[in-house]
C-alpha atoms as a PDB file:
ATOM      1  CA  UNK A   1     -47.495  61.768-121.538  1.00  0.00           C
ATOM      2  CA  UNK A   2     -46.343  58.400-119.707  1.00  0.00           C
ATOM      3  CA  UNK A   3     -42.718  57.295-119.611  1.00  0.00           C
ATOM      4  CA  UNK A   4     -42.439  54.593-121.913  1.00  0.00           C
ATOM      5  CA  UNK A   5     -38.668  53.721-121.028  1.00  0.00           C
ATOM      6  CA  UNK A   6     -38.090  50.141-120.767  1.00  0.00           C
ATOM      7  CA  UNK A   7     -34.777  48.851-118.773  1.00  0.00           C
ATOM      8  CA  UNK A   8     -32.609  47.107-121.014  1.00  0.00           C
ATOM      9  CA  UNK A   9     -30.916  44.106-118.908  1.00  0.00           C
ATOM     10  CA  UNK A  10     -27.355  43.626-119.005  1.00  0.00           C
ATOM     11  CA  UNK A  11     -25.770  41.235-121.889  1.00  0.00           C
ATOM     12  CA  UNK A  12     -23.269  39.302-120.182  1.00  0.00           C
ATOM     13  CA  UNK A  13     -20.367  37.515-122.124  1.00  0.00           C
ATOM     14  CA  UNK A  14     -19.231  34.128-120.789  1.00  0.00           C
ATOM     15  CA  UNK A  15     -16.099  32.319-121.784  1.00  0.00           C
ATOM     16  CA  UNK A  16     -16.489  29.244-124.185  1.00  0.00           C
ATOM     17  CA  UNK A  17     -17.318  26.474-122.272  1.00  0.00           C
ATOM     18  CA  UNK A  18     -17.740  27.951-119.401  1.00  0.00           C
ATOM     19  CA  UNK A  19     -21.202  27.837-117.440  1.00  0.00           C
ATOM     20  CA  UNK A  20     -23.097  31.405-117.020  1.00  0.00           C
ATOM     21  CA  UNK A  21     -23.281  32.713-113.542  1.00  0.00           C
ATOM     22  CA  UNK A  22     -26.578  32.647-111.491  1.00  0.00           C
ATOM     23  CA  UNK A  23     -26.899  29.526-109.852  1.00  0.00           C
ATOM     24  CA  UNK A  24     -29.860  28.190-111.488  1.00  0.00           C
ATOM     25  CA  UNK A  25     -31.192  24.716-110.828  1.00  0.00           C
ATOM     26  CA  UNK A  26     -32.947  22.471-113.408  1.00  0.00           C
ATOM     27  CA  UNK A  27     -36.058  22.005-112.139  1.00  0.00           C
ATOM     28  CA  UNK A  28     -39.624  21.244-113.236  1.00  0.00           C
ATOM     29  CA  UNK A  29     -41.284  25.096-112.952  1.00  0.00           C
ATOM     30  CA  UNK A  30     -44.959  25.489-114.191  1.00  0.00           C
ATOM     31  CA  UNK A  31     -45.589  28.664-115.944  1.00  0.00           C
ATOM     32  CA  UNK A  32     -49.361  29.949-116.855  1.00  0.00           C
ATOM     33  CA  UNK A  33     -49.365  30.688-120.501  1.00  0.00           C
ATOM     34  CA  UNK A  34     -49.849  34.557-119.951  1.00  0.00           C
ATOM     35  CA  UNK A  35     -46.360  34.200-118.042  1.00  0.00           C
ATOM     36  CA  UNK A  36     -45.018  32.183-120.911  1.00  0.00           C
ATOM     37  CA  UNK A  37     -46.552  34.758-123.806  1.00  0.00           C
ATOM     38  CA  UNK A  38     -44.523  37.594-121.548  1.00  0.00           C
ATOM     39  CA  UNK A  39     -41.287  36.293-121.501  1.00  0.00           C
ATOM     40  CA  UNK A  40     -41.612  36.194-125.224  1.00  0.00           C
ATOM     41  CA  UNK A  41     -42.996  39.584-125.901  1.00  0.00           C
ATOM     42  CA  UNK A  42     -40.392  40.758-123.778  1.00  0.00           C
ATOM     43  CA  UNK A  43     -37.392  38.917-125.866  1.00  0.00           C
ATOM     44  CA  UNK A  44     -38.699  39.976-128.977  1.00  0.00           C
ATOM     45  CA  UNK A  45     -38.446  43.440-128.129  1.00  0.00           C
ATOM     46  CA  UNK A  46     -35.063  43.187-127.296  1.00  0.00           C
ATOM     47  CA  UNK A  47     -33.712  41.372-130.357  1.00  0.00           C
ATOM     48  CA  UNK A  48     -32.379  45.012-131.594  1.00  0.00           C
ATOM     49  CA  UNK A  49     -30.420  45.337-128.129  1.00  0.00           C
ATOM     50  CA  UNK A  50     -28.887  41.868-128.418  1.00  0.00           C
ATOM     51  CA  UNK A  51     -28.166  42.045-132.244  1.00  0.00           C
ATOM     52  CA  UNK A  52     -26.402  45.408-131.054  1.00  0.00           C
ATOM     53  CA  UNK A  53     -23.761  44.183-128.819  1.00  0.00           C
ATOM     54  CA  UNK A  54     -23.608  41.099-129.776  1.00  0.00           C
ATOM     55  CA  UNK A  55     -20.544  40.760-132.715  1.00  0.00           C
ATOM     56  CA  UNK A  56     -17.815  39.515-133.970  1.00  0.00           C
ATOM     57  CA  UNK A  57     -15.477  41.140-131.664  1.00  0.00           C
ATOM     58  CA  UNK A  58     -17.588  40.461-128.753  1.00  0.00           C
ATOM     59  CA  UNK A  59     -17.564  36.960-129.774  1.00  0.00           C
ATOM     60  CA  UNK A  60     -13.836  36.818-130.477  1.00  0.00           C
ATOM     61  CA  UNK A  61     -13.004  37.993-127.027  1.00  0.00           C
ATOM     62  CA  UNK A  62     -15.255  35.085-124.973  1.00  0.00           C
ATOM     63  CA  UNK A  63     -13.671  32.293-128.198  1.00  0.00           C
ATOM     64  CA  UNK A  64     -10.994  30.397-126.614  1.00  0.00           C
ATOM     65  CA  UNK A  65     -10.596  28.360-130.219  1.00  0.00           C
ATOM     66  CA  UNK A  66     -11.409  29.063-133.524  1.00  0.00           C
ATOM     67  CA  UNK A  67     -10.160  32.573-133.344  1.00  0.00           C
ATOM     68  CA  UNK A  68      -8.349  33.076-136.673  1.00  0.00           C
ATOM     69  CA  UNK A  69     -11.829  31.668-138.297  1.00  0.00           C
ATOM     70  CA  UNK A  70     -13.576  33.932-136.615  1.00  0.00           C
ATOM     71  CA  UNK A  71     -12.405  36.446-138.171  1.00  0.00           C
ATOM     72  CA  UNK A  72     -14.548  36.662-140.768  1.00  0.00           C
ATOM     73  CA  UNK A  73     -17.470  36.363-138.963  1.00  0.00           C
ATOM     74  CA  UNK A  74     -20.421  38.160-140.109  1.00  0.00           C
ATOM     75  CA  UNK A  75     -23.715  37.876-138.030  1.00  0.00           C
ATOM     76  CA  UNK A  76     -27.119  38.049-139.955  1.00  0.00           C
ATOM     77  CA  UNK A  77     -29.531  40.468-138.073  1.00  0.00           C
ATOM     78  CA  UNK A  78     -32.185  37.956-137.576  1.00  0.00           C
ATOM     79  CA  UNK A  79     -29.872  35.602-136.048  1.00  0.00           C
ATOM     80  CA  UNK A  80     -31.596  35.771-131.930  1.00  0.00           C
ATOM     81  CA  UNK A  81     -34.676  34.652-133.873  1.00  0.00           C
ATOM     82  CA  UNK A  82     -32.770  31.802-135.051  1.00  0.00           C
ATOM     83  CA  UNK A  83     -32.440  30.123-131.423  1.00  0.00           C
ATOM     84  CA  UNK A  84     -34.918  28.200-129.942  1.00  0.00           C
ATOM     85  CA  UNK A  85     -35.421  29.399-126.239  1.00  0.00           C
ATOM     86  CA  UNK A  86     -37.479  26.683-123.564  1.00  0.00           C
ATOM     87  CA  UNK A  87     -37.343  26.739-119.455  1.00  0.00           C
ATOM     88  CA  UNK A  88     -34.544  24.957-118.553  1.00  0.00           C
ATOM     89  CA  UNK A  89     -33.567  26.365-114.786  1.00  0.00           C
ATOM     90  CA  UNK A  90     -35.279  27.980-112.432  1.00  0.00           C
ATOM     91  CA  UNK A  91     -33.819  29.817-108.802  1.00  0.00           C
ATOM     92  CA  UNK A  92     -34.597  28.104-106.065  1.00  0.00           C
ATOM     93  CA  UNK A  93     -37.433  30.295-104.793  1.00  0.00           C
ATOM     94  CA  UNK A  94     -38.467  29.974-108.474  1.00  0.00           C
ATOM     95  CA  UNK A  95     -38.988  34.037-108.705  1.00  0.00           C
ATOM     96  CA  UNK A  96     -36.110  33.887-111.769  1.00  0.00           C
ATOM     97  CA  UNK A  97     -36.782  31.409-114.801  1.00  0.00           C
ATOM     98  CA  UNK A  98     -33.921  30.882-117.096  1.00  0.00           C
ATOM     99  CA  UNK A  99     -34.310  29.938-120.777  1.00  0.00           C
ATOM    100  CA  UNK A 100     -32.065  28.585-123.003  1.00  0.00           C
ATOM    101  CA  UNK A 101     -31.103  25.814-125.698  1.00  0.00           C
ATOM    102  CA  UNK A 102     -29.726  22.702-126.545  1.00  0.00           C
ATOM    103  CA  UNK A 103     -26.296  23.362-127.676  1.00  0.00           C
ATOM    104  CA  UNK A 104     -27.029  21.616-130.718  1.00  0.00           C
ATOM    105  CA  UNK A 105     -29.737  24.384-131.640  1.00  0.00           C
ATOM    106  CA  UNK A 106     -27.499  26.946-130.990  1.00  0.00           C
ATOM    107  CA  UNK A 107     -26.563  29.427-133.923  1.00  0.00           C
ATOM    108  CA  UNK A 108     -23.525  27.753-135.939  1.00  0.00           C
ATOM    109  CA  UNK A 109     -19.815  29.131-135.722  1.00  0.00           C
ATOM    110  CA  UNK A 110     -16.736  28.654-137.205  1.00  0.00           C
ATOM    111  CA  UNK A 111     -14.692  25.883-136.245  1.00  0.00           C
ATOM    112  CA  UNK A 112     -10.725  25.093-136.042  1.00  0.00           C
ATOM    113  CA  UNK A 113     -11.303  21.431-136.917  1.00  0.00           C
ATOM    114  CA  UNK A 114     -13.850  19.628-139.176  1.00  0.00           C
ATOM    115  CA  UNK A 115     -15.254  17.281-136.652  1.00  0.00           C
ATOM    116  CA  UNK A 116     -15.947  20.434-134.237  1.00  0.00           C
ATOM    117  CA  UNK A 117     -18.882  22.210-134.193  1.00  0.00           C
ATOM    118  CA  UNK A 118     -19.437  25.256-132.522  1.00  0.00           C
ATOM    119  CA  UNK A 119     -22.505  27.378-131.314  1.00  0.00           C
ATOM    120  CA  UNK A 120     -23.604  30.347-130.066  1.00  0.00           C
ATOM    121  CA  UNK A 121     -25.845  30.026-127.067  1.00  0.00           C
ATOM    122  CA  UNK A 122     -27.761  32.622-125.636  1.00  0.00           C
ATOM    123  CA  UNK A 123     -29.255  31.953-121.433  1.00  0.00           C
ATOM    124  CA  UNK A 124     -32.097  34.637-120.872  1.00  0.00           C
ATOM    125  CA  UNK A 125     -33.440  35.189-117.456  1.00  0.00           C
ATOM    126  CA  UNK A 126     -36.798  36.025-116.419  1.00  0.00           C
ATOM    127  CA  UNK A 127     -37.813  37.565-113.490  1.00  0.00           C
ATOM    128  CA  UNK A 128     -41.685  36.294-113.195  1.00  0.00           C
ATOM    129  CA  UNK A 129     -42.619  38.902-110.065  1.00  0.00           C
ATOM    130  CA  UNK A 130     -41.239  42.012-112.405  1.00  0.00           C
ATOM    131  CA  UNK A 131     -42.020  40.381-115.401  1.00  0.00           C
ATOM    132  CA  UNK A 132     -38.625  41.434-117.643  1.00  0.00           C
ATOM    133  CA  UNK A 133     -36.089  39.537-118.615  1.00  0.00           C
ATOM    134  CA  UNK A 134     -33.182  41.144-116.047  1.00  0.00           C
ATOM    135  CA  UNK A 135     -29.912  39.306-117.660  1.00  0.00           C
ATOM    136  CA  UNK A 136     -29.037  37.738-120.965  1.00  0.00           C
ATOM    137  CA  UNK A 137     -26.089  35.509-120.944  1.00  0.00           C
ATOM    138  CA  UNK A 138     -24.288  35.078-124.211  1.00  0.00           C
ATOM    139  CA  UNK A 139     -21.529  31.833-124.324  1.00  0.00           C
ATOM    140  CA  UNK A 140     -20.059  29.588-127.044  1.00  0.00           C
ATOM    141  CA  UNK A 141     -20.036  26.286-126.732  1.00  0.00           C
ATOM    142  CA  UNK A 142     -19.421  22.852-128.846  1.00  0.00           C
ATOM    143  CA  UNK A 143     -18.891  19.128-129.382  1.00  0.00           C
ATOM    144  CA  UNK A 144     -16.653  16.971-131.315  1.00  0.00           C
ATOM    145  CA  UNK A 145     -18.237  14.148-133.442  1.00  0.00           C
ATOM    146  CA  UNK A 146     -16.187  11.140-134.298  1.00  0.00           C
END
């Protein structure tokens, strides 16, 4: 019988605000589609993996504001499904692809104020010569509207 066992990449937690590590450069990258129809394959199957370790006490310890509201976060399980992912960096050799979102389409938080509004973003990197995503960065981020 084959081994079926998949590597799980690393979920790494960034500070709010704060930019996720990597060094990525925006960039125009053409991908084929059957590149394109990977990457997603791959991040469906690990929706369980992310929904598992990402909560409300992961996301409480990368919140600089909002904490107290927090609190009572409670994350539905389809939430990964919920954010939009698109090419938005690429390494300079263009082997690793990252994806992401505008903050805007990020998943809603809590906020301290009512003219904040807060996200949860989620930066998945690809590596197209493996073909598996290899790191997902989780952050919070936000805007003020006046």
């Amino acid at each position: 019988m084959a081994n079926t066992f998949e590597l799980l990449p690393p979920l790494v937690f960034v500070m709010e605000t704060q930019t996720p590590p990597g060094g990525f450069i925006e960039q125009a990258v053409e991908m084929k589609p059957e590149e394109l129809e990977g990457f997603f394959k791959a991040w469906q199957r690990l929706h369980p993996h992310v929904v598992a370790h990402v909560s409300r006490d992961s996301l409480l310890r990368i919140s600089r504001w909002a904490v107290a509201e927090m609190k009572n976060l409670s994350l539905p399980v389809e939430w990964p499904a919920k954010i939009p992912l698109r090419l938005i960096a690429a390494s300079r050799d263009q082997r690793l692809i990252r994806f992401g979102q505008f903050k805007e389409e990020g998943f809603p938080l809590p906020s301290h104020h009512p003219l904040v509004f807060r996200r949860l973003l989620l930066y998945v990197d690809y590596d197209r010569t493996e073909r598996r995503v290899v790191q997902i960065n989780v952050t919070i981020n936000g805007w003020v509207e006046e």
